[in-house]
Protein backbone atom coordinates (compact mmCIF):
# COMPACT_ATOMS: atom_id res chain seq x y z
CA UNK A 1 0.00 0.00 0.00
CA UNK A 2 1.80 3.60 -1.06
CA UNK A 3 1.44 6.47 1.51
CA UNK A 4 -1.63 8.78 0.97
CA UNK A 5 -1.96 11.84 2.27
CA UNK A 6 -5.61 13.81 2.79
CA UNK A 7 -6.03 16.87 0.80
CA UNK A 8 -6.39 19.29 3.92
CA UNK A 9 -2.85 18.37 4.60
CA UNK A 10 -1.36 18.43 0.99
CA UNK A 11 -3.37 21.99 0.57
CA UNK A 12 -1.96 23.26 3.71
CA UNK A 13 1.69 21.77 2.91
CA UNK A 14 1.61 23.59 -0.44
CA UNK A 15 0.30 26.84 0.30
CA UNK A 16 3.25 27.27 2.53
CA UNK A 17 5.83 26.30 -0.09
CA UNK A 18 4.52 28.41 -2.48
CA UNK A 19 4.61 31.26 -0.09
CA UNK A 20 8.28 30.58 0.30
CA UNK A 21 8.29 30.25 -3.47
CA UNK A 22 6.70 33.96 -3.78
CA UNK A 23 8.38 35.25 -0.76
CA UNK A 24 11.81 37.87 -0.96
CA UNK A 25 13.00 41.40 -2.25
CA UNK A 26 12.72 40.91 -5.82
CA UNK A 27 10.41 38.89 -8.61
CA UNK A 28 10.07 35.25 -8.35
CA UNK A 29 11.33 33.53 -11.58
CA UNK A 30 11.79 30.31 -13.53
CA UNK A 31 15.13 29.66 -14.78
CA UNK A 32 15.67 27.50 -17.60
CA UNK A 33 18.87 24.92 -17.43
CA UNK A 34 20.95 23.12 -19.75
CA UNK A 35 22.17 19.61 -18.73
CA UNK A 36 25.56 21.82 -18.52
CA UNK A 37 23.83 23.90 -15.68
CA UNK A 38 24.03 26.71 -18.28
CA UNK A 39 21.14 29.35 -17.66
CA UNK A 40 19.80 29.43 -21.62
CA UNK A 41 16.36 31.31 -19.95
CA UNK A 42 14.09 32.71 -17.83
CA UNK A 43 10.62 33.96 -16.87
CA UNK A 44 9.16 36.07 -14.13
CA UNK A 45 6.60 34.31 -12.20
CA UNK A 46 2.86 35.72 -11.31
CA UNK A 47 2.87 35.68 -7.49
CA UNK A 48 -0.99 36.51 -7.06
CA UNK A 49 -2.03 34.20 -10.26
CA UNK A 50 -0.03 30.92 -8.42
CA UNK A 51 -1.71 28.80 -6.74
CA UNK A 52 -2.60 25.21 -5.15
CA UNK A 53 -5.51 23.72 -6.62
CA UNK A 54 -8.49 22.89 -4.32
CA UNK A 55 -8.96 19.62 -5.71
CA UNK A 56 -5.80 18.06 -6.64
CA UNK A 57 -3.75 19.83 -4.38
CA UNK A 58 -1.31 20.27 -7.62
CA UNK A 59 0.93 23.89 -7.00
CA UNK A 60 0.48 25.24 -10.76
CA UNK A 61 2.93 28.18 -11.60
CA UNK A 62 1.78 31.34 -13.41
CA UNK A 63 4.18 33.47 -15.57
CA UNK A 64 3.91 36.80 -15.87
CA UNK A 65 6.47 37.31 -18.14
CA UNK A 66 7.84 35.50 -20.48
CA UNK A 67 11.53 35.53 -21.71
CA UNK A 68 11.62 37.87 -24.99
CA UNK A 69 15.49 37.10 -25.45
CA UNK A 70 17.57 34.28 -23.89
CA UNK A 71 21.16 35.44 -22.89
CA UNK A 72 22.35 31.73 -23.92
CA UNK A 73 21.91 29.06 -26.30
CA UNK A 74 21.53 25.02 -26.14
CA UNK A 75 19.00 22.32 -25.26
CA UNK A 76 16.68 22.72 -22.18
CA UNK A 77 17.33 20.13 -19.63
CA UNK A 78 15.76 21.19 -16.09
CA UNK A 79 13.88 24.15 -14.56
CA UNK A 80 14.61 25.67 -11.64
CA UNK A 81 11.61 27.41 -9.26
CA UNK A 82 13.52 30.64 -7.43
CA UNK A 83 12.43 33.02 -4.81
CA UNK A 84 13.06 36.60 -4.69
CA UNK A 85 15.89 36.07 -3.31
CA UNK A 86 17.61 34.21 -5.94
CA UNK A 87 17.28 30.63 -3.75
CA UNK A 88 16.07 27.83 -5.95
CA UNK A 89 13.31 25.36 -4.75
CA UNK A 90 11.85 23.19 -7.24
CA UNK A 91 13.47 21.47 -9.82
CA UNK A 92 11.63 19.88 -12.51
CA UNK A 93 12.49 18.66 -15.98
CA UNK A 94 11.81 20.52 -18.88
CA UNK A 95 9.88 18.89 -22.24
CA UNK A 96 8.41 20.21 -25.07
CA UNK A 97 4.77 20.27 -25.70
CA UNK A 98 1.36 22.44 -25.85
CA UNK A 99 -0.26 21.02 -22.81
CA UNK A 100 0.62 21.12 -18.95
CA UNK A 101 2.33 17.57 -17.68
CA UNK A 102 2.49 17.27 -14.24
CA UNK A 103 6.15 17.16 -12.74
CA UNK A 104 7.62 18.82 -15.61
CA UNK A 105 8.46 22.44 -17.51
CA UNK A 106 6.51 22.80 -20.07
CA UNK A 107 8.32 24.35 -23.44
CA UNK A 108 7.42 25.44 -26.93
CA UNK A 109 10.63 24.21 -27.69
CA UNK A 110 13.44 22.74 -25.80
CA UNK A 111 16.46 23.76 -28.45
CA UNK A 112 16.51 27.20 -27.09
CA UNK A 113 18.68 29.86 -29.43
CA UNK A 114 20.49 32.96 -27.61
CA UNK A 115 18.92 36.37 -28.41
CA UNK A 116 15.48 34.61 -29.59
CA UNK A 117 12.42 34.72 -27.61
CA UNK A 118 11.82 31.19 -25.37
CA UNK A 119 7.62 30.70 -23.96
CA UNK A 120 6.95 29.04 -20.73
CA UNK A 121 3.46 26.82 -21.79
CA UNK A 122 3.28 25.61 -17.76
CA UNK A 123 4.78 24.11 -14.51
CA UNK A 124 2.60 22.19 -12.26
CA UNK A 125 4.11 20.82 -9.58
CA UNK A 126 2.26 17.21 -8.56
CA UNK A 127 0.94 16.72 -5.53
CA UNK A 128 1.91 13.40 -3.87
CA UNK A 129 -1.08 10.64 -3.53
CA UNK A 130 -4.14 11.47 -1.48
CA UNK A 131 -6.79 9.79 0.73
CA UNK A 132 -9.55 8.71 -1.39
């Protein structure tokens, strides 16, 4: 039997990570990562449009703007969730697609070119299993 967890506690869990997520002196911000640890992109997060979903208990992150020229080119391997401060507390993979996957950074493209334009589709972070 895997561990489930109710959605009170998974809600309650999330909220505060995503405060910590939207929490410091400056923007929050998605950074986009090469398998190099090369920073190819980034997007500013939407604090107020983040949130944890009532039902799922899934964190989804909102951009609020997305990057209009990447200072670096190369193949996006990972994405990096980052606080105001410049900490880092999510990682998730990145793929390529036109729907959300849970777990993962969704791109329009993962071959990312410097100077062009890169758009963040969505980042949902799962939830783990819960009570049914």
């Amino acid at each position: 039997m895997a561990t489930e967890y109710s959605l009170a506690l998974v809600s309650a869990g999330y909220t505060a990570a995503l405060g910590v997520i939207t929490a410091g002196a400056g923007a929050s911000t998605i950074g986009i990562f090469s398998a190099a640890d090369v920073l190819l992109a980034s997007a500013t997060i939407d604090d107020a449009a983040s949130a944890v979903s009532g039902t799922t208990g899934d964190i989804t992150i909102a951009i609020a703007a997305q990057e209009d020229s990447s200072p670096a080119g190369g193949t996006a391997s990972y994405a990096q969730i980052i606080d105001g401060d410049g900490d880092p507390h999510i990682q998730v993979p990145c793929v390529q697609g036109t729907e959300a996957v849970a777990g993962f950074c969704v791109l329009n493209t993962l071959v990312i070119i410097a100077g062009a334009p890169l758009e963040i589709l969505s980042v949902v972070i799962p939830a783990p299993a819960l009570l049914a």
